[in-house]
Protein backbone atom coordinates (compact mmCIF):
# COMPACT_ATOMS: atom_id res chain seq x y z
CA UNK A 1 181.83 93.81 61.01
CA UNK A 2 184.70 91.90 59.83
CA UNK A 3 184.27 89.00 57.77
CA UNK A 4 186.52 85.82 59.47
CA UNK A 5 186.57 83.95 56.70
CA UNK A 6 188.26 86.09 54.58
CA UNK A 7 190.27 87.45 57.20
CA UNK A 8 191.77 84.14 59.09
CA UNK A 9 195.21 82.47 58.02
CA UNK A 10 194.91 79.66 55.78
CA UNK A 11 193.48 76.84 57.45
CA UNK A 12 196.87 74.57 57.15
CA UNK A 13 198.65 77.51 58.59
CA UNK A 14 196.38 77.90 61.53
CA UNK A 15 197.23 74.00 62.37
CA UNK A 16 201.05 74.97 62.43
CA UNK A 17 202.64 75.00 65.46
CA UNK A 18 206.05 76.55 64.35
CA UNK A 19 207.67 78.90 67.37
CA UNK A 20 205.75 77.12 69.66
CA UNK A 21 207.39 75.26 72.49
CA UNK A 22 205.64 72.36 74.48
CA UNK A 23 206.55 69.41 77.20
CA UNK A 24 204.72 66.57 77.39
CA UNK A 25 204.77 64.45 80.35
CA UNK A 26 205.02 60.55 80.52
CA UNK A 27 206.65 61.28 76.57
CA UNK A 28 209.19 58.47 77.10
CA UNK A 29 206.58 55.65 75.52
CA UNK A 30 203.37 55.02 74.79
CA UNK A 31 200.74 57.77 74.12
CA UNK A 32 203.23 60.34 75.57
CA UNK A 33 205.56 59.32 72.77
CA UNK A 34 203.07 59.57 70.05
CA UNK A 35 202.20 62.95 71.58
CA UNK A 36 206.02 63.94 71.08
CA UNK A 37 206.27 63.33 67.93
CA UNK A 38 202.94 65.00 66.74
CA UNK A 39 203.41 67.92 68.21
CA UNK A 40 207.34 68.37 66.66
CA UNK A 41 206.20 67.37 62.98
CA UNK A 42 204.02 70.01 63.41
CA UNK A 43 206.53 72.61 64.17
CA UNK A 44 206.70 72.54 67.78
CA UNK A 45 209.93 72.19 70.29
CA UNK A 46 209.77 69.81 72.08
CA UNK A 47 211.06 68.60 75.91
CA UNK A 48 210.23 65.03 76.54
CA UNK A 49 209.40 64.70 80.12
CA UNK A 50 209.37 61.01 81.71
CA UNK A 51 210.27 59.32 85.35
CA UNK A 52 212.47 57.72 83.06
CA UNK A 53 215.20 59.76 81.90
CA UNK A 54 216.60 57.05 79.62
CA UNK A 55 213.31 56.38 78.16
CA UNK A 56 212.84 60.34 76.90
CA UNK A 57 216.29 60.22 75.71
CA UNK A 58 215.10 57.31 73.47
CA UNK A 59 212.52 59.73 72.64
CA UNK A 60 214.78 62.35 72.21
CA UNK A 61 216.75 60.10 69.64
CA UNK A 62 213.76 59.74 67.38
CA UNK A 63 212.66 63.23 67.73
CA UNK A 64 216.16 64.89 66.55
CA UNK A 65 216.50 61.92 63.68
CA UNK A 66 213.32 64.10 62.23
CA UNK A 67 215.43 67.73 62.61
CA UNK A 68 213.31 68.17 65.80
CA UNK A 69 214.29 70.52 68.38
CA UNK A 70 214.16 68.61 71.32
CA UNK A 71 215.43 67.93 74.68
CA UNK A 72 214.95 65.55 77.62
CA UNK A 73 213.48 66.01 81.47
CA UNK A 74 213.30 63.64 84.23
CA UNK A 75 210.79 64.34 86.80
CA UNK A 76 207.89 62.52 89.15
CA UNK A 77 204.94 64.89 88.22
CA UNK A 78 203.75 63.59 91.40
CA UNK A 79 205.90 66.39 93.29
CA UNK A 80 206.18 69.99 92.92
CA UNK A 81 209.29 70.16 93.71
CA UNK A 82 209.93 68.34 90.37
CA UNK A 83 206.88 69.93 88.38
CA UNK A 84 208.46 72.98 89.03
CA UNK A 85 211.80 72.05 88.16
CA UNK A 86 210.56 70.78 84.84
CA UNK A 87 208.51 74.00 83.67
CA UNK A 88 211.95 75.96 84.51
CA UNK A 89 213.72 74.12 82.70
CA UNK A 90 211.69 74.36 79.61
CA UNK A 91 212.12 78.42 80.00
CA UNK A 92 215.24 78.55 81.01
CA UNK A 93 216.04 76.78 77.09
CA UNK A 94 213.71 78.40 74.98
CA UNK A 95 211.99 81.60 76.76
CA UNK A 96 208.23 80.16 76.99
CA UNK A 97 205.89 77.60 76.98
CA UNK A 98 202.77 77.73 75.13
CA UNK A 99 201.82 73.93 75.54
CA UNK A 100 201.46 71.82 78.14
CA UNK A 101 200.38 67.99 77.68
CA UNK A 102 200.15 66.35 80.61
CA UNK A 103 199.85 62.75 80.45
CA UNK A 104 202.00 60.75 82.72
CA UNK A 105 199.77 58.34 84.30
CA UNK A 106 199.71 54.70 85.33
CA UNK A 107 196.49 51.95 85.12
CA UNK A 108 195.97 49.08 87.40
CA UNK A 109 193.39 46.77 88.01
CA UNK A 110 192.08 45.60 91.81
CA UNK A 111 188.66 44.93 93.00
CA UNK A 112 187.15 47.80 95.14
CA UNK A 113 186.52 45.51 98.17
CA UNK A 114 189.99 44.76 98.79
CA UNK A 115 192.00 47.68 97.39
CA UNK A 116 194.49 49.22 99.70
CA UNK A 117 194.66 52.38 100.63
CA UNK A 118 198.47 52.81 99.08
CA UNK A 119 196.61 51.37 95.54
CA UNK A 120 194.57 54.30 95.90
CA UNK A 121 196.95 57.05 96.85
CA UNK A 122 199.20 56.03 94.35
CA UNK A 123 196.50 56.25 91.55
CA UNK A 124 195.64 59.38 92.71
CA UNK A 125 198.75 60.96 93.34
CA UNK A 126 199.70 60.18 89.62
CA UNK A 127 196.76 60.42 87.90
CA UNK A 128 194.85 63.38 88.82
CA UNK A 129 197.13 65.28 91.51
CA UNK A 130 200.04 65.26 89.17
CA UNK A 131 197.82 66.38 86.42
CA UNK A 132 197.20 69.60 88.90
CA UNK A 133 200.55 70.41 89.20
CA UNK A 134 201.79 70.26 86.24
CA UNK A 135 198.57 72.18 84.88
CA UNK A 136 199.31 74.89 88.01
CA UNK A 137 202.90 75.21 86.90
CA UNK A 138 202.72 75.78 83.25
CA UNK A 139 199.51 78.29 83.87
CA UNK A 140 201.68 80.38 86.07
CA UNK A 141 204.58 80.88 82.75
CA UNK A 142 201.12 80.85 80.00
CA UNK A 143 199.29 83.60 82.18
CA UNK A 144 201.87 86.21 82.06
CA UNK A 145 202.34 85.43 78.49
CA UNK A 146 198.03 86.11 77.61
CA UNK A 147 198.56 82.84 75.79
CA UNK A 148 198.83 78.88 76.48
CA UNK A 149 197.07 75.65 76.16
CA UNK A 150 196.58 72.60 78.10
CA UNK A 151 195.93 69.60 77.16
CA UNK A 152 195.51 66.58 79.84
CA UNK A 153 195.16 62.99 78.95
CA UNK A 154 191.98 61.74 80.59
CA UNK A 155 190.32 58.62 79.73
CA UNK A 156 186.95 57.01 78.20
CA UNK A 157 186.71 55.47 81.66
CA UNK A 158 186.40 59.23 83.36
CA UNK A 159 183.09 59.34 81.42
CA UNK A 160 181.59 55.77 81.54
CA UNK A 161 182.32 52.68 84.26
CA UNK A 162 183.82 50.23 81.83
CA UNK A 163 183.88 46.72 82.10
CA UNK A 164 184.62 43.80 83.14
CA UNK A 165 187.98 44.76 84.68
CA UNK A 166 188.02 46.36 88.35
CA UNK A 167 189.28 50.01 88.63
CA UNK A 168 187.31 52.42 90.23
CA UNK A 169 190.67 53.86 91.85
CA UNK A 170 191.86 54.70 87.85
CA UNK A 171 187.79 55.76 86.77
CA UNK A 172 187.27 57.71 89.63
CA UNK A 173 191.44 59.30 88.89
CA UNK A 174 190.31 60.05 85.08
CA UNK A 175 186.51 61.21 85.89
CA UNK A 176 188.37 64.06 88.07
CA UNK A 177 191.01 65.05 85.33
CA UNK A 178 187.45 65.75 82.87
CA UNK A 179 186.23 68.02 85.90
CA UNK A 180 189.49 69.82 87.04
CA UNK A 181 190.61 70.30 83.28
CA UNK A 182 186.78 72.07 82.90
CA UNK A 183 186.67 74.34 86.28
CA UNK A 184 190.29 75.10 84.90
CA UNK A 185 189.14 76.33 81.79
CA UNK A 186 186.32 78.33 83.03
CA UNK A 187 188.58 79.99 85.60
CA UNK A 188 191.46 80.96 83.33
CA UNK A 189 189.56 81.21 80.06
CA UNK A 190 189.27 84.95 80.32
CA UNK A 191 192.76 85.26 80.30
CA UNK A 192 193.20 83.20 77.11
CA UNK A 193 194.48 79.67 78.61
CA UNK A 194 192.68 76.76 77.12
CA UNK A 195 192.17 73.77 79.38
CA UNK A 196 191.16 70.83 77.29
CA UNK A 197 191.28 66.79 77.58
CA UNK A 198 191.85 63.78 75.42
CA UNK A 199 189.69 60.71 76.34
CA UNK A 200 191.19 57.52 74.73
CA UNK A 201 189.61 54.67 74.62
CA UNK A 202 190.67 50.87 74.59
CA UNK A 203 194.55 51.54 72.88
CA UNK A 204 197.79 49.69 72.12
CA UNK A 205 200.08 50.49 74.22
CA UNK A 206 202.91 48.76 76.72
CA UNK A 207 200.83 49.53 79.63
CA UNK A 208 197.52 48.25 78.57
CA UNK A 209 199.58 45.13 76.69
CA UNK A 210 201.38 44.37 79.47
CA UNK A 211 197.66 44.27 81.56
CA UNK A 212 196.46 42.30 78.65
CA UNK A 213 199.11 39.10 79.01
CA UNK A 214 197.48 38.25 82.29
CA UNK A 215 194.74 35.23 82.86
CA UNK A 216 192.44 38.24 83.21
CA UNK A 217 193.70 40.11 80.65
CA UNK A 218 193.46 37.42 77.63
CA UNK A 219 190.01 37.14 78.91
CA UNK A 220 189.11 40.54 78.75
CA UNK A 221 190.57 41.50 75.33
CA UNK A 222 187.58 39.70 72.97
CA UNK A 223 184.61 41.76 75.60
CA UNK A 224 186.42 44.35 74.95
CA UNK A 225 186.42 44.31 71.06
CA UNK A 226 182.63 42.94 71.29
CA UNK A 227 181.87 46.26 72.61
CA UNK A 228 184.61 48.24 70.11
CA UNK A 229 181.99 49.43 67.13
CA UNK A 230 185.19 49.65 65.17
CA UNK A 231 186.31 45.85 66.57
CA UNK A 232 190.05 47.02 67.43
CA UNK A 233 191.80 48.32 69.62
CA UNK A 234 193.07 52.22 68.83
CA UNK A 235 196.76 52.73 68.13
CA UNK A 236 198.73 55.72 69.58
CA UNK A 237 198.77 57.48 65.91
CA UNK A 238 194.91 57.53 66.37
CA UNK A 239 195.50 60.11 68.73
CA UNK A 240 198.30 62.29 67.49
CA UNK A 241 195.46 64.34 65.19
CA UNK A 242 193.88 65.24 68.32
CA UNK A 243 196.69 66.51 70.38
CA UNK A 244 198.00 68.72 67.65
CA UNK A 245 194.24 70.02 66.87
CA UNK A 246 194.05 72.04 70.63
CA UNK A 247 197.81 72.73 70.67
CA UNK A 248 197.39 75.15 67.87
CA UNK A 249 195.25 78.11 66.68
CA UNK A 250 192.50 76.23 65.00
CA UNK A 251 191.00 75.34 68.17
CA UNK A 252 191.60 78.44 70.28
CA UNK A 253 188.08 79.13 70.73
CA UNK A 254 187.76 75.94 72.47
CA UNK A 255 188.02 75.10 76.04
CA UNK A 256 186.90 72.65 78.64
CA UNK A 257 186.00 70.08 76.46
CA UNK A 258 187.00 66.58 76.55
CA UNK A 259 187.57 64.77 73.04
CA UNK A 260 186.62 60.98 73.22
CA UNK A 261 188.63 58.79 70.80
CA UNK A 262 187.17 55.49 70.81
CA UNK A 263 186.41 53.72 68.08
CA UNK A 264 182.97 54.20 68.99
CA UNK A 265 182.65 52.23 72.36
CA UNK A 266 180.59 54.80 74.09
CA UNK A 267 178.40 55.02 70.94
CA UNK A 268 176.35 52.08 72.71
């Protein structure tokens, strides 16, 4: 019997993710963006993937500024047609892929009573279908490599029906990226892909900001903090620890678990 301890790398080493390549979707702002640049200080190359294609160039921008190896993808993870197009693309530069982050997603609030059924396709085609493809894709490159991981940005709200804002199209879209990211990683965990999600909870961003400068919104924002143990909203850099942690070897003996960053709100 081996002992691991004094056999493993160096525990800084085992957190490095140089010759690693990775996309992250939705990387053009917000969490995606703080994603981005984790993943390239740590060592990583990096392809920027957003609907936006001026938005991950702005990425891009930053990224290269730091002597990251970067590059930029525009693509609706909502069609496989495009998912596709974006995994080749990634191997076509740089020979692999070892990490996929998919987070593109959108947030919207509407009372179940009166939502539409286009509110609800759209949430789901996004949210949780694009997740799938984009997870399908990148498993069919990490799978004949023996090696990959997957990391899929879920939500607090997959886990627990927050309140007081209306979204049980965007809980219901999040709950199902926790359950496909876990029958994921029990089906392809034998042949070494990890499947893993971050939660977030309550956290700066233009999308949640942009929510929050509504009537509603400026209403919602002290609840929210009254329920915060912490009493603030997270910040995208709270995150970046996370996404890094099951990209690289540290965490390879974990999969289908879903990390819940919330200052503590579902501590209650």
């Amino acid at each position: 019997m081996t002992d691991a301890i004094l056999t493993a790398r160096p525990i800084l080493e085992r957190f490095s993710l140089v010759g690693r390549t990775a996309l992250v979707t939705g990387g053009g702002q917000g969490i995606g963006r703080a994603y981005a640049h984790a993943l390239g200080e740590a060592g990583a190359a990096v392809a920027v993937v957003d609907l936006s294609l001026s938005h991950a160039n702005d990425v891009v921008d930053e990224l290269k500024a730091k002597h990251i190896e970067c590059f930029a993808v525009q693509a609706d993870v909502s069609k496989a047609d495009d998912v596709q197009a974006m995994v080749d693309a990634v191997v076509q530069k740089w020979g692999k892929l070892t990490i996929g982050v998919n987070n593109a997603g959108i947030a919207r609030w509407s009372a179940a009573e009166t939502m539409t059924e286009a509110e609800w396709d759209q949430m789901l085609d996004l949210n949780l279908k694009g997740v799938f493809l984009c997870a399908q894709a990148e498993a069919r490159v990490m799978l004949k490599a023996g090696y990959g991981k997957i990391i899929n940005t879920a939500s607090m709200a997959g886990t627990i029906a927050v309140t007081p804002q209306n979204q049980v199209h965007y809980n219901a879209s999040k709950a199902g990226v926790i359950h496909l990211s876990r029958s994921m990683a029990a089906e392809w965990a034998p042949r070494h892909i990890r499947v893993n999600t971050i939660s977030p909870g309550y956290t700066r961003t233009k999308l949640v900001d942009d929510l929050l400068l509504t009537p509603e919104g400026q209403a919602i924002l002290p609840r929210w903090m009254g329920m915060t143990p912490m009493a603030r909203m997270g910040e995208v850099t709270d995150l970046q620890g996370a996404v890094v942690y099951l990209a690289c070897e540290a965490s390879d003996f974990m999969t289908g678990s879903d990390l819940i960053i919330d200052g503590g709100y579902c501590a209650w």
